[in-house]
Structure formats: structure tokens, C-alpha cells
Protein backbone atom coordinates (compact mmCIF):
# COMPACT_ATOMS: atom_id res chain seq x y z
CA UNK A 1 8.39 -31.01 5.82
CA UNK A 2 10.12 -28.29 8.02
CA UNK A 3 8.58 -27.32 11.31
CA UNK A 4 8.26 -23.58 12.09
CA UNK A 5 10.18 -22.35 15.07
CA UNK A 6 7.51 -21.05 17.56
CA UNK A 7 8.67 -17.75 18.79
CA UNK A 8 8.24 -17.30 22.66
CA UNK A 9 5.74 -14.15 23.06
CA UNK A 10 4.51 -12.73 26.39
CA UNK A 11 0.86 -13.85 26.43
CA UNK A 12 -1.58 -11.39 27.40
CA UNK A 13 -3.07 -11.92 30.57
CA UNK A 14 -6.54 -10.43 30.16
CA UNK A 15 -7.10 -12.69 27.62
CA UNK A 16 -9.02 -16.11 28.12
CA UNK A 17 -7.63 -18.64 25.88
CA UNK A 18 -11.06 -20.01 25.90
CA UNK A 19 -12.56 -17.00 24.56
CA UNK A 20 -9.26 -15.04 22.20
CA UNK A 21 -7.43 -17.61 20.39
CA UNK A 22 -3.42 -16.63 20.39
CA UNK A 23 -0.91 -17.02 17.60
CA UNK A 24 0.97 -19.03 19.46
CA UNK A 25 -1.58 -21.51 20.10
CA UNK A 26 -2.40 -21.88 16.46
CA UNK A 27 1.34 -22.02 15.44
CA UNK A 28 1.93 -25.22 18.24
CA UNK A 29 -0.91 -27.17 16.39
CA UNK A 30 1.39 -27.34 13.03
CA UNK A 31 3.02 -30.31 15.72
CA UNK A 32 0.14 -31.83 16.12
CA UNK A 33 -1.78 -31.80 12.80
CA UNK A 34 -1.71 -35.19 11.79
CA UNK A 35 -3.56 -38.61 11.80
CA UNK A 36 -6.02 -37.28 8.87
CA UNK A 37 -6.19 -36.52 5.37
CA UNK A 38 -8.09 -34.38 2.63
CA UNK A 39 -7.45 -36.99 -0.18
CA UNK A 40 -8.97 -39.39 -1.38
CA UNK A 41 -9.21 -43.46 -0.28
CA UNK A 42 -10.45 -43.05 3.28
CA UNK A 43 -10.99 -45.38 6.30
CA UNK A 44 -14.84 -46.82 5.81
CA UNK A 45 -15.97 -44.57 9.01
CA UNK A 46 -14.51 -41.84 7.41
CA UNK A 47 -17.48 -38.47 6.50
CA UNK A 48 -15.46 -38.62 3.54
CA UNK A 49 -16.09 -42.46 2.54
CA UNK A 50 -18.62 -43.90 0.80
CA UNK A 51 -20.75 -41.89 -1.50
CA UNK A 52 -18.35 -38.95 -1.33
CA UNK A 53 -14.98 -40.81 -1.98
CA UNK A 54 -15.60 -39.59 -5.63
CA UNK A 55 -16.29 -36.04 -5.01
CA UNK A 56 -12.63 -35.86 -3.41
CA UNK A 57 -10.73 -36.11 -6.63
CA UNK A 58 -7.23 -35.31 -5.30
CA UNK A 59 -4.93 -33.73 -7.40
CA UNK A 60 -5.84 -32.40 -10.70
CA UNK A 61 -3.98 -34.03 -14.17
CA UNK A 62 -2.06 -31.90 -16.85
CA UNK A 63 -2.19 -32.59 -20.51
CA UNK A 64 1.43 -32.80 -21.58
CA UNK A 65 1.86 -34.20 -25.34
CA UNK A 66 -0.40 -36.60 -27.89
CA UNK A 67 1.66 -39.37 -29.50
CA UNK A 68 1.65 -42.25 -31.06
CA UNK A 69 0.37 -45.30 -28.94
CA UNK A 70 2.60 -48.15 -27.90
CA UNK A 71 2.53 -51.46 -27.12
CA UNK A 72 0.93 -51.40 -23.55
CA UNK A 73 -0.61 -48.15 -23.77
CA UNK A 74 -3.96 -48.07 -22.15
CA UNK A 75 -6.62 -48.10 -24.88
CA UNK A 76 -8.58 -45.47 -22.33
CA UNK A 77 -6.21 -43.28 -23.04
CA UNK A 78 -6.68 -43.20 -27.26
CA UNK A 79 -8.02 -39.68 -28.70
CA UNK A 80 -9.97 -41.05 -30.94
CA UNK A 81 -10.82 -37.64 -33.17
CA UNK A 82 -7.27 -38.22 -33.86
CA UNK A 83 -6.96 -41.61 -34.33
CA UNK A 84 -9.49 -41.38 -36.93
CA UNK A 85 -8.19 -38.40 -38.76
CA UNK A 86 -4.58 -39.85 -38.95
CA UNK A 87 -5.67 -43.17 -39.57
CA UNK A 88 -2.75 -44.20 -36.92
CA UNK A 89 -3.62 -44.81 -33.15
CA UNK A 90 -2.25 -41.79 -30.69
CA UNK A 91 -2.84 -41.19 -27.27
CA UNK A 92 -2.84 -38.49 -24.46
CA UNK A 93 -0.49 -38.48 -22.17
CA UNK A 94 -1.59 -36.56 -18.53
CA UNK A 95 0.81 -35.83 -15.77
CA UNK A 96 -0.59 -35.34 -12.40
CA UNK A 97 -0.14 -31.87 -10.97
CA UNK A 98 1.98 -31.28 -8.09
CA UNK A 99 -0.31 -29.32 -5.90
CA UNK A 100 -4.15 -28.08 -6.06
CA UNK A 101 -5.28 -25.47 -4.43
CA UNK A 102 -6.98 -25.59 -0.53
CA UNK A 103 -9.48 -22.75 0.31
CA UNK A 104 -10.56 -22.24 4.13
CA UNK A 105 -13.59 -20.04 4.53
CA UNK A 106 -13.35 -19.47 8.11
CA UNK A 107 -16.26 -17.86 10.27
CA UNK A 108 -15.35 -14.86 12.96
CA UNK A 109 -18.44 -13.29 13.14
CA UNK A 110 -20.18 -12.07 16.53
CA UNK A 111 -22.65 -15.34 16.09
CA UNK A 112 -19.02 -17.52 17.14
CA UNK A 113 -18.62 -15.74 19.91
CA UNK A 114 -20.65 -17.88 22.09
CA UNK A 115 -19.68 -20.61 24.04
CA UNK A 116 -20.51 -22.98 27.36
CA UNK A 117 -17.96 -25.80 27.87
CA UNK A 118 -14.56 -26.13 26.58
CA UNK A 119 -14.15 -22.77 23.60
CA UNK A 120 -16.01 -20.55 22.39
CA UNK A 121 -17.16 -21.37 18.60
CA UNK A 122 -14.95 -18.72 17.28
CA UNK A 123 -11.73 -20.19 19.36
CA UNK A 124 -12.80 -23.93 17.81
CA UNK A 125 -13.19 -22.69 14.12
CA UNK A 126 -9.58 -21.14 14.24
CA UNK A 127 -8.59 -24.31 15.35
CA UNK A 128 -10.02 -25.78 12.92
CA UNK A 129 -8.73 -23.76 10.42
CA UNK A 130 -5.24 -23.84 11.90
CA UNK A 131 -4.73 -27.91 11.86
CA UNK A 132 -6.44 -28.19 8.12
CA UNK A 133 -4.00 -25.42 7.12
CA UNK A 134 -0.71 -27.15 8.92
CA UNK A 135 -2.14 -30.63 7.30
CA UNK A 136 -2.57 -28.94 3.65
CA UNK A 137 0.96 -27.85 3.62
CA UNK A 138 2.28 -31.34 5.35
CA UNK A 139 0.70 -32.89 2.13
CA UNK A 140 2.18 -30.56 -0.32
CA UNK A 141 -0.88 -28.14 -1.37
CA UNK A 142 -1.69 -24.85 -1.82
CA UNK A 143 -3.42 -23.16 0.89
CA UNK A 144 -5.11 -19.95 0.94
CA UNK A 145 -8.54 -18.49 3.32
CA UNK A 146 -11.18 -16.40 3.25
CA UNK A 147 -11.83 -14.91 6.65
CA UNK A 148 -15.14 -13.27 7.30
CA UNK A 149 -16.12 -11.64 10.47
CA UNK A 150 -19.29 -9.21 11.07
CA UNK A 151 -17.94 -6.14 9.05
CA UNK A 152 -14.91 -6.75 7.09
CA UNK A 153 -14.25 -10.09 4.69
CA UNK A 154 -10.25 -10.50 4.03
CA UNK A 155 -8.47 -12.49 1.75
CA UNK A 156 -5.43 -14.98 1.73
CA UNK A 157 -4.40 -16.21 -1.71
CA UNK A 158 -3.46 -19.75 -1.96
CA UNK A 159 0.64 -20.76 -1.60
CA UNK A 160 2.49 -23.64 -1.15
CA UNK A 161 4.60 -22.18 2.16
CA UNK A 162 4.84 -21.47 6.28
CA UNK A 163 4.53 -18.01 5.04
CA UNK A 164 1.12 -18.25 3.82
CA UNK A 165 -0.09 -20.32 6.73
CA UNK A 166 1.37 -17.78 8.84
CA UNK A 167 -0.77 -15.12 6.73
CA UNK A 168 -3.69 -16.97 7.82
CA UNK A 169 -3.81 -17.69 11.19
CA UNK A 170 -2.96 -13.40 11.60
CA UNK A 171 -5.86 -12.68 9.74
CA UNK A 172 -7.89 -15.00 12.06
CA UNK A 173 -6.12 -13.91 15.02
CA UNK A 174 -7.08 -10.37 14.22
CA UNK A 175 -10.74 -10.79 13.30
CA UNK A 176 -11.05 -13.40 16.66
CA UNK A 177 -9.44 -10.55 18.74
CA UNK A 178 -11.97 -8.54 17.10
CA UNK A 179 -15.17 -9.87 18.45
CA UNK A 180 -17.60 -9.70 19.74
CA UNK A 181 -17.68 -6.64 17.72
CA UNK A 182 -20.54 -3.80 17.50
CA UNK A 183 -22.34 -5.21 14.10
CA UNK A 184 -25.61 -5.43 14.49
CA UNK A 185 -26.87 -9.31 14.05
CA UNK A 186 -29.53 -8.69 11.07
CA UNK A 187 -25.95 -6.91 8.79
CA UNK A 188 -24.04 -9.71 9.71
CA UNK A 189 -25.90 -12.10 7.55
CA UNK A 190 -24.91 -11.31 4.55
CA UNK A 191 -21.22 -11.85 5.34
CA UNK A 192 -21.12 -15.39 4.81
CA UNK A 193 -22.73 -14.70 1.08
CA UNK A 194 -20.20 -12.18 0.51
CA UNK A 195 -17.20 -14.45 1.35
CA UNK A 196 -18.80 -17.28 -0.94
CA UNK A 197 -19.19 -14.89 -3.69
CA UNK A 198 -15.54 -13.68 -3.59
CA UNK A 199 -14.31 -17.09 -3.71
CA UNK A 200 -16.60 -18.06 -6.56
CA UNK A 201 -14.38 -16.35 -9.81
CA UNK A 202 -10.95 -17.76 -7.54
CA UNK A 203 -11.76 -21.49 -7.12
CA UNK A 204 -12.89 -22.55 -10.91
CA UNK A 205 -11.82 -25.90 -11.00
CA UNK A 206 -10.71 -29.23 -8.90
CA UNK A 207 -10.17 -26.49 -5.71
CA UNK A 208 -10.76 -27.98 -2.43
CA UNK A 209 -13.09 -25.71 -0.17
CA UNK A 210 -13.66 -25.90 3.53
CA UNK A 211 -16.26 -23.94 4.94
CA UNK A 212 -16.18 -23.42 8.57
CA UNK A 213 -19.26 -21.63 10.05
CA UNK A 214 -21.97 -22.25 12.50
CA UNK A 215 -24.78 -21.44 9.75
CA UNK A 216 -25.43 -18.22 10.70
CA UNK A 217 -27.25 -16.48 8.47
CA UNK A 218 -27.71 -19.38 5.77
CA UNK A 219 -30.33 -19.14 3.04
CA UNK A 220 -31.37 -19.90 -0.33
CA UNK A 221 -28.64 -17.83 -1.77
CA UNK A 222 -25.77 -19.23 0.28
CA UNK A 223 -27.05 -22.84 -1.69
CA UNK A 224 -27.31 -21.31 -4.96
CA UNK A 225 -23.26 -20.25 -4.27
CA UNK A 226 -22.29 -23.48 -2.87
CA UNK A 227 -24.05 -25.31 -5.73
CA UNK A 228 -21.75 -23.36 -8.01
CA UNK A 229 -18.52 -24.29 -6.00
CA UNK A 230 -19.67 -27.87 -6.16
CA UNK A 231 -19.76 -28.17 -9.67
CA UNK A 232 -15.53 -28.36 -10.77
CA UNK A 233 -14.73 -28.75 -6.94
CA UNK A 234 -14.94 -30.45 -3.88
CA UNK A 235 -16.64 -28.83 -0.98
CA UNK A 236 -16.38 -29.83 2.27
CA UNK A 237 -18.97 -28.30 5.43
CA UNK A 238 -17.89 -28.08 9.26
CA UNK A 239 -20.41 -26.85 10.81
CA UNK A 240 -19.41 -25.94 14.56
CA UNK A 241 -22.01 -25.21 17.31
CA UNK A 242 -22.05 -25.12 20.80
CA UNK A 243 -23.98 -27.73 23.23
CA UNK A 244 -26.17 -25.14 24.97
CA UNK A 245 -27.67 -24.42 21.28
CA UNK A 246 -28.75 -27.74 20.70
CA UNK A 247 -30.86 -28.24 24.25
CA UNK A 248 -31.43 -25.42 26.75
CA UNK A 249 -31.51 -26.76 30.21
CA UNK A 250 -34.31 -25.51 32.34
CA UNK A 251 -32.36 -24.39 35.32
CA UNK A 252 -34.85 -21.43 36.09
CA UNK A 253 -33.44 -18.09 35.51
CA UNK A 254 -30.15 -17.96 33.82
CA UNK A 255 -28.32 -14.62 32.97
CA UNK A 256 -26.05 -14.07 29.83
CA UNK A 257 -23.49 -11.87 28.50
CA UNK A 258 -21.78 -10.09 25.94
CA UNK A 259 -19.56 -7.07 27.14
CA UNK A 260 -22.40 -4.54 28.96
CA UNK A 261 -25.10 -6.07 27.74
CA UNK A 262 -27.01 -8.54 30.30
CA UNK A 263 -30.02 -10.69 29.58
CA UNK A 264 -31.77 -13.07 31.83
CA UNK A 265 -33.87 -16.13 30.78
CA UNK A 266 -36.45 -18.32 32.41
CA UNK A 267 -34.98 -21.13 31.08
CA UNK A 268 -38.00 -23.29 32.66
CA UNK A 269 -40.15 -21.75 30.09
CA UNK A 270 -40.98 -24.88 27.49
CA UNK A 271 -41.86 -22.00 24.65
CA UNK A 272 -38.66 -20.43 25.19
CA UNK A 273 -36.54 -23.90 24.95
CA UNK A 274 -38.79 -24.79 22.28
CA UNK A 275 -37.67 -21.89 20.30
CA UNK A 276 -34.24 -22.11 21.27
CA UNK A 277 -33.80 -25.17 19.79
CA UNK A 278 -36.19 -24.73 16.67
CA UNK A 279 -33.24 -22.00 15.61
CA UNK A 280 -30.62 -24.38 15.98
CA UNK A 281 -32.35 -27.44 14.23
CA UNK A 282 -32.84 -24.55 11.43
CA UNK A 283 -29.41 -23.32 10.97
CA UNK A 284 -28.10 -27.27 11.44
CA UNK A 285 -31.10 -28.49 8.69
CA UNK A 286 -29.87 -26.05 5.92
CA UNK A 287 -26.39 -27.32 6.35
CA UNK A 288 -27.65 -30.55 6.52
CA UNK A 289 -29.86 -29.71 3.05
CA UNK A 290 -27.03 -28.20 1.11
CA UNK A 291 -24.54 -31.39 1.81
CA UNK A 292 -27.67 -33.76 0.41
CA UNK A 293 -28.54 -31.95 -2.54
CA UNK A 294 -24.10 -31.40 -3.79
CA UNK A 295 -23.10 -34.72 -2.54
CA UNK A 296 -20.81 -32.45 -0.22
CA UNK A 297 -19.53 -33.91 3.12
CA UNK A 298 -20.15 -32.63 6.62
CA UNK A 299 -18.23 -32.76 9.53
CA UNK A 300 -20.20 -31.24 12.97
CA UNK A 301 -17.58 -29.81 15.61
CA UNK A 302 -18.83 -28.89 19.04
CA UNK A 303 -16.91 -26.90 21.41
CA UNK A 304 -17.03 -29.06 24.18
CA UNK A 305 -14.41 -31.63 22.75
CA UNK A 306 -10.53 -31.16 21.59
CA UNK A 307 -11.36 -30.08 17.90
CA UNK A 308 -8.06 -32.28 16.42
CA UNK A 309 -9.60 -35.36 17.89
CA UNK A 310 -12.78 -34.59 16.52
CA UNK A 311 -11.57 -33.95 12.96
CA UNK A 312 -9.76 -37.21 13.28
CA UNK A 313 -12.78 -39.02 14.10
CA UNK A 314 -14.75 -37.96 11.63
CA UNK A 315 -12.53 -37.68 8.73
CA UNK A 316 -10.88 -41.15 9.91
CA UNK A 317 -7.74 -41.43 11.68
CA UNK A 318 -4.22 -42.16 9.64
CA UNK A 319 -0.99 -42.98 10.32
CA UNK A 320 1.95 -40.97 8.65
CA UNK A 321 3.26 -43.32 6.49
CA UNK A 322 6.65 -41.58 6.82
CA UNK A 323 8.37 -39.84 9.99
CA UNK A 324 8.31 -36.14 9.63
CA UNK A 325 12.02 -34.43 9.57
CA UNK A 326 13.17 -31.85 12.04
CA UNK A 327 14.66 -28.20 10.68
């Protein structure tokens, strides 16, 4: 594999790393996406072990001819419709395809923009996205993305190139640099259902499809459309979320932001933190539901944490078999 050259751009300075992802940052992680894999035969710890090591089929196989079988052809292989009409043993022969295609549904909506420790969720899904993208391409796949954010969804079809990478992480540069945006919450629910439904009639079959999304918004119909996925692919779930959503300190009044608007909380108020956390449970629950019921894995990331080490831990780390070459 060939690095990209990482062109040297003026940052701007009014922008918080922490809260605008840059280019730049998510064009340095193609140096650093390593140590874990999408394919199959994972380390025992791995979310992608166990049960699910058969829902991760790898590459897809090719019919190429039917012949006649050999000595030391496996019997597995026989057709036996024509076997029996020919009266003479034949097999098929499959050849495994080179590639199959990646799909990263990746969630910029004004429900990422939120964050208490290390990133906001928005920053730690494009860095999600950016090291499974690198990693794709390092393993000789097809990668393409669905970006959503609260009023536009945008689409990247799948290649095999730096190019197409480089299509991605703009279009989640630009939707990130979007936010927090002026969509009201209750219309920005049905994004996530629109970006599964566009993907639907593009992955048919033995796809790979990362969804990257806090939840937001998740309902009956957002199962229904990862059920179909499910069914000739393999879906994978990371389902980021910030610490301060799972357990809301009570530390008396606490104020919060988002551009002019100001809200203050009595965060000592056990109905309030009870509720607080009874919408996170809720969002994390249907996530949880929709992995059960399609066998599909789920990997959490929190904000507070480096998100490469993360997805290392929890999809089990490897070493490269092989040094990577320098341009």
C-alpha cells in the first residue's frame, strides 16, 4: 500500500479540534490505522468472535467454469443436477473475488454534537469512519459512505483508491463543519431511516456495512431496514455516546450550550437524572435489540478515550503480518 502525502494546510484557529474535526487530522490517521481487521478469524476477545465469526464472510466467491471432476477434487464441490444428467461426475469451480464492497454510514447530525471529555461524538464518529476507511483500503476493498447529517444525506460510491477515501472524509468534514446546524431535533429523526433506505437497493449482497451513530432517532423502522441489510450482508453497529449521557452527576446547577442558546439544570434533581439516563438506556437498548435479533456485532465508542485504541480493543488487536511500503 502507498501512503498519501499529507498536504501542510494553515489550520483554522477558531476551530476546536475537539469540537470541528480537520482534514488533516483524518488524513494523518491513514498512518496509524492498523492493529485490526474486518475479516474474518478473530482474536477470542474480539466483538467479532464467537457467534458472529460466521456472519463476517470475507470476500465473496465467483463462479468461473463446470468441468469434469478429477482425481482429488473435493466431492463438496460436485453439481450434482449435472452429474446426474451427464451420467459423468463435474464440478464447480469458484474463484474468490478480489475485493467486496465496505459501506460506512456515518452520523453528523446535531444529536453528535455533544460532548464532555476528550471529543465531541461527531469528532469521534469521523474518526471512526476515517481509520475503518484507511484500514478497508490497506486490506484491498472497496470503500464507499453514506454521510447523514440533520438536513442533507450524501453519497460516496464504493472504490478501491486514496481518491475515494479522500471523497469521504470531505463529505464528513463538510457536514462536521456544518453542525450544530438549525434542524429542528423532532426532523432530524428520520435521517438515519433515510440513509438506511438509500443504501438498501446499493448493498444487495456479501457488502460489509458499518453504521456509526449514537441511536438517535432509532425505531421500529430503522430494524425493519437493518433486518433487510442483514440478510446477504454483514452488518456491523458502533454505537458512540458520550459519558455525561450515561450518568448525570448531581453537581447542583449546571448550564449548557449550543451557539445562543443557554439552558441550566438542577442536576441534583433525582427525576431529572432519572430521565436523563432512561433516554440513554433507550437509544443504547434498541441498538442493543437490533444486534440480538440479526446476529450483528456491536462495538460502543465513548468520547472520552482515543477512538483507534478503542476499535482495537474491541475488534481485537493484530499485527501486520507484512511491513507496509513507503511511496
Amino acid at each position: 500500500m502507498q501512503f498519501t502525502r499529507v498536504p501542510r494546510r494553515r489550520e483554522d484557529p477558531d476551530r476546536d479540534p475537539r469540537i470541528h474535526v480537520s482534514l488533516d487530522h483524518l488524513l494523518r490517521l491513514q498512518f496509524k490505522a492498523s492493529g485490526f481487521s474486518f475479516l474474518p478469524r478473530q482474536p477470542v476477545h474480539s466483538v467479532l468472535s464467537g457467534k458472529h465469526a460466521s456472519r463476517l464472510r470475507g470476500r465473496g466467491l465467483n463462479f468461473e467454469e463446470l468441468r469434469a471432476y478429477l482425481p482429488g477434487d473435493d466431492i463438496r464441490s460436485l453439481d450434482w443436477k449435472v452429474t446426474a444428467r451427464t451420467r459423468n461426475p463435474h464440478i464447480r469451480v469458484y474463484t474468490e473475488e478480489r475485493d467486496r464492497p465496505v459501506w460506512l454510514l456515518i452520523d453528523q447530525r446535531s444529536s453528535m454534537f455533544f460532548g464532555s471529555r476528550r471529543n465531541m461524538k461527531s469528532v469521534t464518529a469521523a474518526e471512526a469512519a476515517a481509520v475503518s476507511a484507511w484500514r478497508v483500503l490497506a486490506q484491498g476493498d472497496r470503500v464507499g459512505a453514506i454521510v447523514f447529517g440533520s438536513e442533507r444525506v450524501d453519497l460516496v460510491p464504493p472504490h478501491r483508491s486514496q481518491e475515494r477515501v479522500m471523497r469521504i472524509l470531505k463529505q464528513v468534514v463538510r457536514h462536521n463543519h456544518a453542525l450544530p446546524g438549525s434542524t429542528p431535533k423532532a426532523d432530524q429523526k428520520h435521517r438515519l431511516n433515510e440513509a438506511l433506505a438509500k443504501l438498501m437497493p446499493l448493498a444487495r449482497h456479501d457488502c460489509l456495512v458499518v453504521l456509526i451513530t449514537d441511536g438517535f432517532g432509532a425505531n421500529d423502522e430503522t430494524s425493519s431496514c437493518l433486518g433487510t441489510l442483514t440478510q446477504h450482508n454483514d452488518v456491523l453497529i458502533a454505537f458512540v455516546y458520550d459519558p455525561l449521557e450515561r450518568e448525570l452527576p448531581d453537581a447542583g446547577l449546571l448550564a449548557f450550550a449550543e451557539r445562543q442558546a443557554r439552558v441550566q439544570l438542577d442536576t441534583s434533581n433525582p427525576s431529572l437524572r432519572s430521565d436523563w439516563l432512561a433516554d440513554f438506556e433507550d437509544r443504547l437498548q434498541k441498538m442493543r435489540e437490533v444486534t440480538r435479533r440479526y446476529s450483528a456485532p456491536l462495538l460502543t465508542l465513548d468520547t472520552e478515550h482515543d477512538v483507534l485504541e478503542q476499535v482495537r480493543e474491541r475488534l481485537g488487536h493484530h499485527r501486520d503480518k507484512a511491513r507496509t511500503r513507503r511511496a
